[in-house]
Protein backbone atom coordinates (compact mmCIF):
# COMPACT_ATOMS: atom_id res chain seq x y z
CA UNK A 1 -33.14 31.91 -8.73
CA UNK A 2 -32.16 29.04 -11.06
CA UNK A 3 -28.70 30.46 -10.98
CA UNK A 4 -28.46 29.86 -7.38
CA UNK A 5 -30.24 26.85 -7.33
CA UNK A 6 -27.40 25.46 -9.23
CA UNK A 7 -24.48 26.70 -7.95
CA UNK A 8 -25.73 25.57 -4.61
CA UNK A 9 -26.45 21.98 -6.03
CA UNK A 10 -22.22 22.06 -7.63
CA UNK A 11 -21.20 23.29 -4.24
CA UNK A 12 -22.91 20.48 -2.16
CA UNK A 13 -21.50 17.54 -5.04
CA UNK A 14 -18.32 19.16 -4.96
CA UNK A 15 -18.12 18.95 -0.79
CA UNK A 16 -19.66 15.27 -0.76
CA UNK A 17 -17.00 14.49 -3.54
CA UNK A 18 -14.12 15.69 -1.30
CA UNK A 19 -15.44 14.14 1.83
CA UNK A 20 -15.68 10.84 -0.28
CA UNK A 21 -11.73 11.11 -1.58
CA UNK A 22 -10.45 12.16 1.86
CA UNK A 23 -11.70 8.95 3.40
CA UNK A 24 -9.92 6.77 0.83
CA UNK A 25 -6.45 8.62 2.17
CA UNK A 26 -3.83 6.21 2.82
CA UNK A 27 -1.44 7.60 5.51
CA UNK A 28 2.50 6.80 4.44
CA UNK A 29 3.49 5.73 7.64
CA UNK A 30 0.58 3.13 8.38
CA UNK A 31 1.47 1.42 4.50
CA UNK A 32 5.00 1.18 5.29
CA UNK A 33 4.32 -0.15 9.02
CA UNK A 34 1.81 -2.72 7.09
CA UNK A 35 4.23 -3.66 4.67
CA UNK A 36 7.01 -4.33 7.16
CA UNK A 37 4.40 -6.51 9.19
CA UNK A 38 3.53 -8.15 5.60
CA UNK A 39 6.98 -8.81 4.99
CA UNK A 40 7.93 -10.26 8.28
CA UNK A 41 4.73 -12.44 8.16
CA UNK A 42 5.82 -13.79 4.79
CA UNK A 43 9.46 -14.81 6.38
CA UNK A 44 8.47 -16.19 8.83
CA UNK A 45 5.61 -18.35 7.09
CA UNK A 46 9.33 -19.65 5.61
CA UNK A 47 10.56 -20.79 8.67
CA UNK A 48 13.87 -21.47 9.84
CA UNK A 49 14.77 -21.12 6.11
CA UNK A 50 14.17 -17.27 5.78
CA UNK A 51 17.49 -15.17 6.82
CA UNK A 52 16.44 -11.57 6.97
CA UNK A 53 14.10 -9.61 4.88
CA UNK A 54 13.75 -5.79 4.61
CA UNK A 55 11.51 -3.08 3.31
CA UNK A 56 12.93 -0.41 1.48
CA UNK A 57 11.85 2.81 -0.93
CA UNK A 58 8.49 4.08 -0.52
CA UNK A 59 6.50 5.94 -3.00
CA UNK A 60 3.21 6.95 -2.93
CA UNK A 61 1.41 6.30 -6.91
CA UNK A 62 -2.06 8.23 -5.79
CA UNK A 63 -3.78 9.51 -2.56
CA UNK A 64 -5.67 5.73 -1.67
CA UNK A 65 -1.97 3.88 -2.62
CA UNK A 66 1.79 3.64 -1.63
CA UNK A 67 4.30 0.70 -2.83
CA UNK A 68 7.24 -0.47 -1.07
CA UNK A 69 9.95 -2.06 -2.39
CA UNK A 70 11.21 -4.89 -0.13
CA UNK A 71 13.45 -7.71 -0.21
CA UNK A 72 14.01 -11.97 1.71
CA UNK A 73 17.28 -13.14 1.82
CA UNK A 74 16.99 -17.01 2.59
CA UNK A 75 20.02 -19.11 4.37
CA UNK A 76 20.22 -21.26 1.21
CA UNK A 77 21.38 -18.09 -0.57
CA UNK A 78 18.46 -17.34 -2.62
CA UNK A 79 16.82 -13.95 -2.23
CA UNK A 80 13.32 -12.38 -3.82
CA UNK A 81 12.52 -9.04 -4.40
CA UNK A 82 9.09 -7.53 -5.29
CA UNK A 83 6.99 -4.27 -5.31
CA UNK A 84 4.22 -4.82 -2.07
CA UNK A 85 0.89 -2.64 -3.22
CA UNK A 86 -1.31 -0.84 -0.19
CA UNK A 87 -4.49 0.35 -1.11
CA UNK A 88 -6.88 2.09 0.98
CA UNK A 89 -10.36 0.63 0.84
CA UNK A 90 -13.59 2.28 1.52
CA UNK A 91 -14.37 0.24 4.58
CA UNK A 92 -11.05 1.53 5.89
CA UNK A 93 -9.44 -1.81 5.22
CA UNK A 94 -5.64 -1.76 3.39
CA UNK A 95 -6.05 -4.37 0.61
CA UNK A 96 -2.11 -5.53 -0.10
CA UNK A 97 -0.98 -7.43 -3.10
CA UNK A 98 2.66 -8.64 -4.29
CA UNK A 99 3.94 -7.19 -7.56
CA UNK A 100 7.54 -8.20 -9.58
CA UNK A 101 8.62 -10.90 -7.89
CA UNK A 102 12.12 -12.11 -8.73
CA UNK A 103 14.05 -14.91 -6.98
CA UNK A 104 17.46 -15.48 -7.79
CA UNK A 105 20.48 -17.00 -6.40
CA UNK A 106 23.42 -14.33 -4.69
């Protein structure tokens, strides 16, 4: 009876544990569509100033985060790259944060 008692007690933490990581999912197409709207938000913040800007390479790091490489070119001729983190919270918020930047001149 113990024996049962337990397994039974593993199976329900095991479920609730599952349940738990599946609702910290981040989808790949909703971090990329936030990034691009992250990335255009940050241009345009710039003004007239900002030329184009473009997200590129996606890759997902674990099952709550994908980063996105992206790019602004500026009409001055400088440009800035950087990483752009999405992370799934559990409120079902995306928490995003800027990683690497590096401005330069072309």
């Amino acid at each position: 009876m113990k024996v049962k008692v337990v397994l039974l007690s593993l199976v329900t933490v095991l479920l609730f544990s599952a349940a738990a990581e599946a609702a910290y999912f981040l989808p790949f197409g909703q971090a990329r569509r936030f990034s691009k709207l992250w990335v255009q938000e940050a241009c345009e913040a710039r003004g007239p100033s900002c030329g184009k800007w473009k997200v590129g390479h996606c890759a997902r790091i674990a099952a709550s985060r994908v980063d996105c490489a992206a790019y602004i070119i500026f009409n001055s001729g400088e440009y800035c790259v950087f990483l752009l983190e999405n992370r799934a919270q559990g409120n079902g918020y995306v928490h995003q944060r800027r990683h690497h930047l590096r401005c330069d001149h072309v």
